[in-house]
Protein backbone atom coordinates (compact mmCIF):
# COMPACT_ATOMS: atom_id res chain seq x y z
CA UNK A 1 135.74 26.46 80.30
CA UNK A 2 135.51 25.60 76.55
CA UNK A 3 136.07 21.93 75.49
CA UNK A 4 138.86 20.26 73.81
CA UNK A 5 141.76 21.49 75.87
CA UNK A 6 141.12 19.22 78.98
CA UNK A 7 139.47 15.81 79.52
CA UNK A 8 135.79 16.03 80.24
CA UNK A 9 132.62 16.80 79.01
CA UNK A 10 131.72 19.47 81.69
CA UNK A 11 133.17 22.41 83.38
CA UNK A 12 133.08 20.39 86.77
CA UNK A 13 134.61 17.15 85.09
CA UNK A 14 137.62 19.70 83.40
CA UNK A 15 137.38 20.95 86.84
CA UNK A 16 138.33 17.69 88.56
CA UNK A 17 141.43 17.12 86.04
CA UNK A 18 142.62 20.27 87.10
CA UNK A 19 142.72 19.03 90.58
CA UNK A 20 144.67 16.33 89.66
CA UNK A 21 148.02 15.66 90.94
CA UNK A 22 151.28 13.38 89.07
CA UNK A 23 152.34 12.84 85.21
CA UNK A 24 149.08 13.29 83.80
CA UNK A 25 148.24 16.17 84.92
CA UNK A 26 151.92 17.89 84.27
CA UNK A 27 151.40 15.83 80.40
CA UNK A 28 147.93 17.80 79.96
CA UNK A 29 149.54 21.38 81.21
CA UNK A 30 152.39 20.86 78.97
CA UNK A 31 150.60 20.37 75.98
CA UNK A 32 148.30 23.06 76.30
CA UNK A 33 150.09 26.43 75.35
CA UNK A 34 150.82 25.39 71.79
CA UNK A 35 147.26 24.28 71.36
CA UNK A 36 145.92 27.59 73.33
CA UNK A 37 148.34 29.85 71.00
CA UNK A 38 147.20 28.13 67.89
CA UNK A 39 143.40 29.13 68.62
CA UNK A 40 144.35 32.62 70.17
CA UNK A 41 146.00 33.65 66.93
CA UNK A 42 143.45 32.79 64.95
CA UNK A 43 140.68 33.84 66.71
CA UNK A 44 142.29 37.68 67.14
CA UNK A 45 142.38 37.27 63.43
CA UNK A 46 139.01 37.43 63.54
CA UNK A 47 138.35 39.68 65.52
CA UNK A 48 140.42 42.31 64.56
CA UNK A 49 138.79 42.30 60.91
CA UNK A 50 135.50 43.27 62.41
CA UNK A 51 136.63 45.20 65.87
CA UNK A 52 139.03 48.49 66.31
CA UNK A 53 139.71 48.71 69.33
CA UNK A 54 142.35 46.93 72.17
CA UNK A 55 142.08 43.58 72.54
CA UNK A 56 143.37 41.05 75.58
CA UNK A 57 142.33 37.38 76.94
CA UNK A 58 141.27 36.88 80.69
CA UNK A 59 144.22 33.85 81.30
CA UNK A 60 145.22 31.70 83.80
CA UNK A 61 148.69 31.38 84.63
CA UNK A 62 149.70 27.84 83.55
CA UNK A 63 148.19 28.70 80.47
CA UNK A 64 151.48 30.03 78.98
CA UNK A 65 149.98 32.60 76.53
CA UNK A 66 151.43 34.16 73.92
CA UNK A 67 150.68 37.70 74.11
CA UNK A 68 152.23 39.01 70.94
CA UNK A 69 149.14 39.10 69.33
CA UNK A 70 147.66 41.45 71.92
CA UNK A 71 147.33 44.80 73.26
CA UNK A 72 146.99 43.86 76.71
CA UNK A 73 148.00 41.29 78.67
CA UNK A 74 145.68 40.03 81.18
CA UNK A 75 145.11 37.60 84.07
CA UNK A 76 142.27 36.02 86.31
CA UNK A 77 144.88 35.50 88.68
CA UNK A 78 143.73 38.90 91.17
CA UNK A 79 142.92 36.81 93.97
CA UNK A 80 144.72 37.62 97.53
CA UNK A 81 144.36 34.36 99.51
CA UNK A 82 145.77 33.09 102.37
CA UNK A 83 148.75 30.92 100.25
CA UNK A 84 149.59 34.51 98.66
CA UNK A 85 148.80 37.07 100.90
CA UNK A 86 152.20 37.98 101.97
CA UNK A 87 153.23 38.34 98.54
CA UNK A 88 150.85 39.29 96.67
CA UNK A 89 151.52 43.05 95.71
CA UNK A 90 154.94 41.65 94.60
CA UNK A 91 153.40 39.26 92.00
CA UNK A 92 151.32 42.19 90.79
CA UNK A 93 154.28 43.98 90.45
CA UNK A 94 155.78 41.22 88.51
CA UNK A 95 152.95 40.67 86.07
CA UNK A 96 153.20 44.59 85.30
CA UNK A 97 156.53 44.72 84.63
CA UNK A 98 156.12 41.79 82.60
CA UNK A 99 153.49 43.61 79.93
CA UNK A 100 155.65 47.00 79.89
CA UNK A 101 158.55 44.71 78.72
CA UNK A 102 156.67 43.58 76.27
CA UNK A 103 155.12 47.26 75.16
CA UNK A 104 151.51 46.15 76.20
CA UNK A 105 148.96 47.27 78.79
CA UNK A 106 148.06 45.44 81.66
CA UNK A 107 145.16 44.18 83.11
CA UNK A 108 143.24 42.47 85.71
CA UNK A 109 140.66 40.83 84.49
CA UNK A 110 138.83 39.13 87.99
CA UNK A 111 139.34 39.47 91.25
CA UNK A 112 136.55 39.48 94.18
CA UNK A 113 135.56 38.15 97.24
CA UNK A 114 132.23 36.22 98.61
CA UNK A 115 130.62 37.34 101.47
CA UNK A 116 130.88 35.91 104.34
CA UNK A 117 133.48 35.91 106.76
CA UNK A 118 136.96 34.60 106.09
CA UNK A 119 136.23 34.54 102.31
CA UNK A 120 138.96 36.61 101.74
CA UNK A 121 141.65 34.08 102.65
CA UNK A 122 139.71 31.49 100.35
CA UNK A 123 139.91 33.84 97.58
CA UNK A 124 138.68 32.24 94.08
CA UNK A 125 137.88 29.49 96.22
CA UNK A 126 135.18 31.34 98.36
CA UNK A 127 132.23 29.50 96.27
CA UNK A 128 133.49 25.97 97.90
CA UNK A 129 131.14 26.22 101.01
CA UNK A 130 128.31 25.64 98.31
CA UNK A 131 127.10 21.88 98.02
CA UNK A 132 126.54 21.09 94.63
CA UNK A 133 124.24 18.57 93.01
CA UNK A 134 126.50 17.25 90.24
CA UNK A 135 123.70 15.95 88.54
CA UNK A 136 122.02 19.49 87.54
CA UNK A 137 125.03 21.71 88.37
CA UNK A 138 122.51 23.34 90.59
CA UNK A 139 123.36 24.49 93.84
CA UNK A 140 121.99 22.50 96.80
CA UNK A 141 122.83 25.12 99.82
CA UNK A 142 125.62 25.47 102.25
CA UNK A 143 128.57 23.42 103.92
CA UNK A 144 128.47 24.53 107.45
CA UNK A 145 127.29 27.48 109.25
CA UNK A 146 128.80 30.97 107.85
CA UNK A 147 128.31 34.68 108.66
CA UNK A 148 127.53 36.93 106.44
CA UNK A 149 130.09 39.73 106.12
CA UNK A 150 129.43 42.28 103.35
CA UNK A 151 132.38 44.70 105.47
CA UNK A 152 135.12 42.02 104.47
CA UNK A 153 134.14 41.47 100.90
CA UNK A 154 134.30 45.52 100.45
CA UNK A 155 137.06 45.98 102.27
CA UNK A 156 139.17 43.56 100.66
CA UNK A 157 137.91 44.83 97.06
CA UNK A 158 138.84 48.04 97.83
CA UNK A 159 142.45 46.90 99.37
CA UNK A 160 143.01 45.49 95.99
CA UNK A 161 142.19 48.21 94.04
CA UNK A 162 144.62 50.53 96.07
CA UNK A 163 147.57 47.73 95.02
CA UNK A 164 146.36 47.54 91.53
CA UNK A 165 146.47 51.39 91.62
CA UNK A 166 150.00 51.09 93.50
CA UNK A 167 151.75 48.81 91.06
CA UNK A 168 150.57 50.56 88.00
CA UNK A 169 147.85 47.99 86.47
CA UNK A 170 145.55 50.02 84.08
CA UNK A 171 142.61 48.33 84.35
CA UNK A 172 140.90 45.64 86.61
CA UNK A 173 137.33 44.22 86.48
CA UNK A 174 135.51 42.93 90.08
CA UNK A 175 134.06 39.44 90.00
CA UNK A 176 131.05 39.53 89.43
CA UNK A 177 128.37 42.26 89.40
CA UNK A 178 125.42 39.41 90.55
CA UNK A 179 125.42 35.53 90.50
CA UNK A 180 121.83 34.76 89.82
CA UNK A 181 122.17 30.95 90.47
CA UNK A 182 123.28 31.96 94.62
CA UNK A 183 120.02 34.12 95.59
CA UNK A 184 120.00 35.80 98.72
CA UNK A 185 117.44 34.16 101.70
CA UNK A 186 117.23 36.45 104.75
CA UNK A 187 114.90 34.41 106.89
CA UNK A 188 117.53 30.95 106.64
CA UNK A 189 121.13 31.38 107.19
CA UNK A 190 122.43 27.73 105.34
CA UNK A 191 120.18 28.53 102.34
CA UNK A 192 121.54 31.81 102.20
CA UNK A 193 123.72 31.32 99.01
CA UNK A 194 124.79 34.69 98.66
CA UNK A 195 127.35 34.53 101.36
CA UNK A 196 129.11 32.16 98.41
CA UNK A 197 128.62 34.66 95.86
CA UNK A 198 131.09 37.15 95.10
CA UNK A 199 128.62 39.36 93.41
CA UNK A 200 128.50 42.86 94.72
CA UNK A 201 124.57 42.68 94.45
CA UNK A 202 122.50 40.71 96.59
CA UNK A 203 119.90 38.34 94.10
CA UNK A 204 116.62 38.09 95.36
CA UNK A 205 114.65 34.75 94.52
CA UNK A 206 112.44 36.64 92.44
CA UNK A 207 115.74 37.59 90.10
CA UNK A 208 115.13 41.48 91.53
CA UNK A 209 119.01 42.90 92.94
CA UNK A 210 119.81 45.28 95.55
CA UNK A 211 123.77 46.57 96.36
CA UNK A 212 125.81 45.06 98.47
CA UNK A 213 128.23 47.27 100.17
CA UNK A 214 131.05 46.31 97.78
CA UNK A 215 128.79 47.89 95.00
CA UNK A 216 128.50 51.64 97.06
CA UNK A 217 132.88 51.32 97.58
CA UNK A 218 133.64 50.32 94.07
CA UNK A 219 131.32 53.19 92.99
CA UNK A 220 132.85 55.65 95.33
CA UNK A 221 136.26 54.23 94.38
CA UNK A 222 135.79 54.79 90.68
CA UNK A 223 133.73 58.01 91.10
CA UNK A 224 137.06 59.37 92.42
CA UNK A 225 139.17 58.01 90.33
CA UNK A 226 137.05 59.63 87.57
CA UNK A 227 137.42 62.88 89.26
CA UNK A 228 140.98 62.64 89.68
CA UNK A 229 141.53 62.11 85.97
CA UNK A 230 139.12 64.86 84.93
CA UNK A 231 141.27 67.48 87.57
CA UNK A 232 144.66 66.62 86.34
């Protein structure tokens, strides 16, 4: 997302390089930890002279982080799609094991779901049914015809909470409390951008938000998680 690490002037050009398959692509990737490493140190440098308490990064995994400098380490990567699915609780298991090795906490630092149905198999790449005008970066309206599924999207948060809970991860943050830029039209199914959103709010036009029933399970979920901590 920041410039300077990958070719391009925008987050959709960066985007595109990402895509990208052959040399240049593996050139850019390999290039990028030391560079990454070199700003990460400093920066918790920084921020450890003016802040107390744990501190992490939200990475990627080709990033190839460094996470000496850390308390936690952390990863974007708490998606269950389709490619995954069948082993996904073992590479959660994997990336716990990996931060008690290294003496650190563990976190999950995005993971979601849009809403409609068969987002959950897209995973982080729900949003793609949105046409985007490349111009503006502003959202033009649906690919295609979708249903709207708010059951899947809460189910499959709260099936991913119960592995994080079952392979040990100490804290994991949903993606994304409300995406203001995919508002929520009742009365016309392909300008409906919320079913792209993974919010767990539904955006009106006039920037007003109502819950989504991914908001009422991950408040149930960490209302009794709060009650089982206070009990034992």
């Amino acid at each position: 997302m920041n410039k300077g690490f990958l070719p391009g002037e925008t987050f959709l050009d960066r985007s595109k390089v990402l895509a990208e398959q052959g040399p240049r692509l593996r050139e850019l990737l390999a290039a990028l930890p030391a560079r990454l490493n070199e700003l990460l140190a400093r920066a918790v440098a920084v921020v450890r002279a003016r802040f107390g308490g744990k501190i992490s990064y939200a990475s990627l995994p080709f990033e190839g982080v460094d996470w000496t400098p850390f308390d936690c380490i952390s990863t974007d990567a708490g998606y269950r799609y389709a490619q995954v699915a069948d082993r996904f609780p073992e590479l959660i298991r994997a990336f716990v094991a990996r931060g008690r090795a290294l003496g650190k906490l563990v976190a999950i630092t995005e993971f979601g779901c849009a809403t409609y149905r068969g987002a959950a198999d897209a995973g982080p790449r729900g949003g793609d049914v949105i046409a985007w005008d490349e111009a503006t970066a502003t959202p033009l309206g649906l690919k295609g015809e979708h249903a709207r599924d708010e059951a899947e999207q809460a189910s499959t948060l709260r099936e991913l909470l119960e592995i994080f809970d079952a392979e040990g991860v100490d804290a994991a943050f949903a993606h994304v409390f409300a995406a203001y830029v995919l508002p929520h039209d009742p009365d016309e199914p392909r300008k409906d951008l919320d079913l792209a959103s993974t919010g767990v709010v539904r955006v009106r036009k006039d920037g007003t938000w109502e819950p989504k029933e991914a908001f009422s399970m991950l408040a149930g979920h960490c209302g009794r998680r709060s009650s089982t901590s206070a009990r034992s």
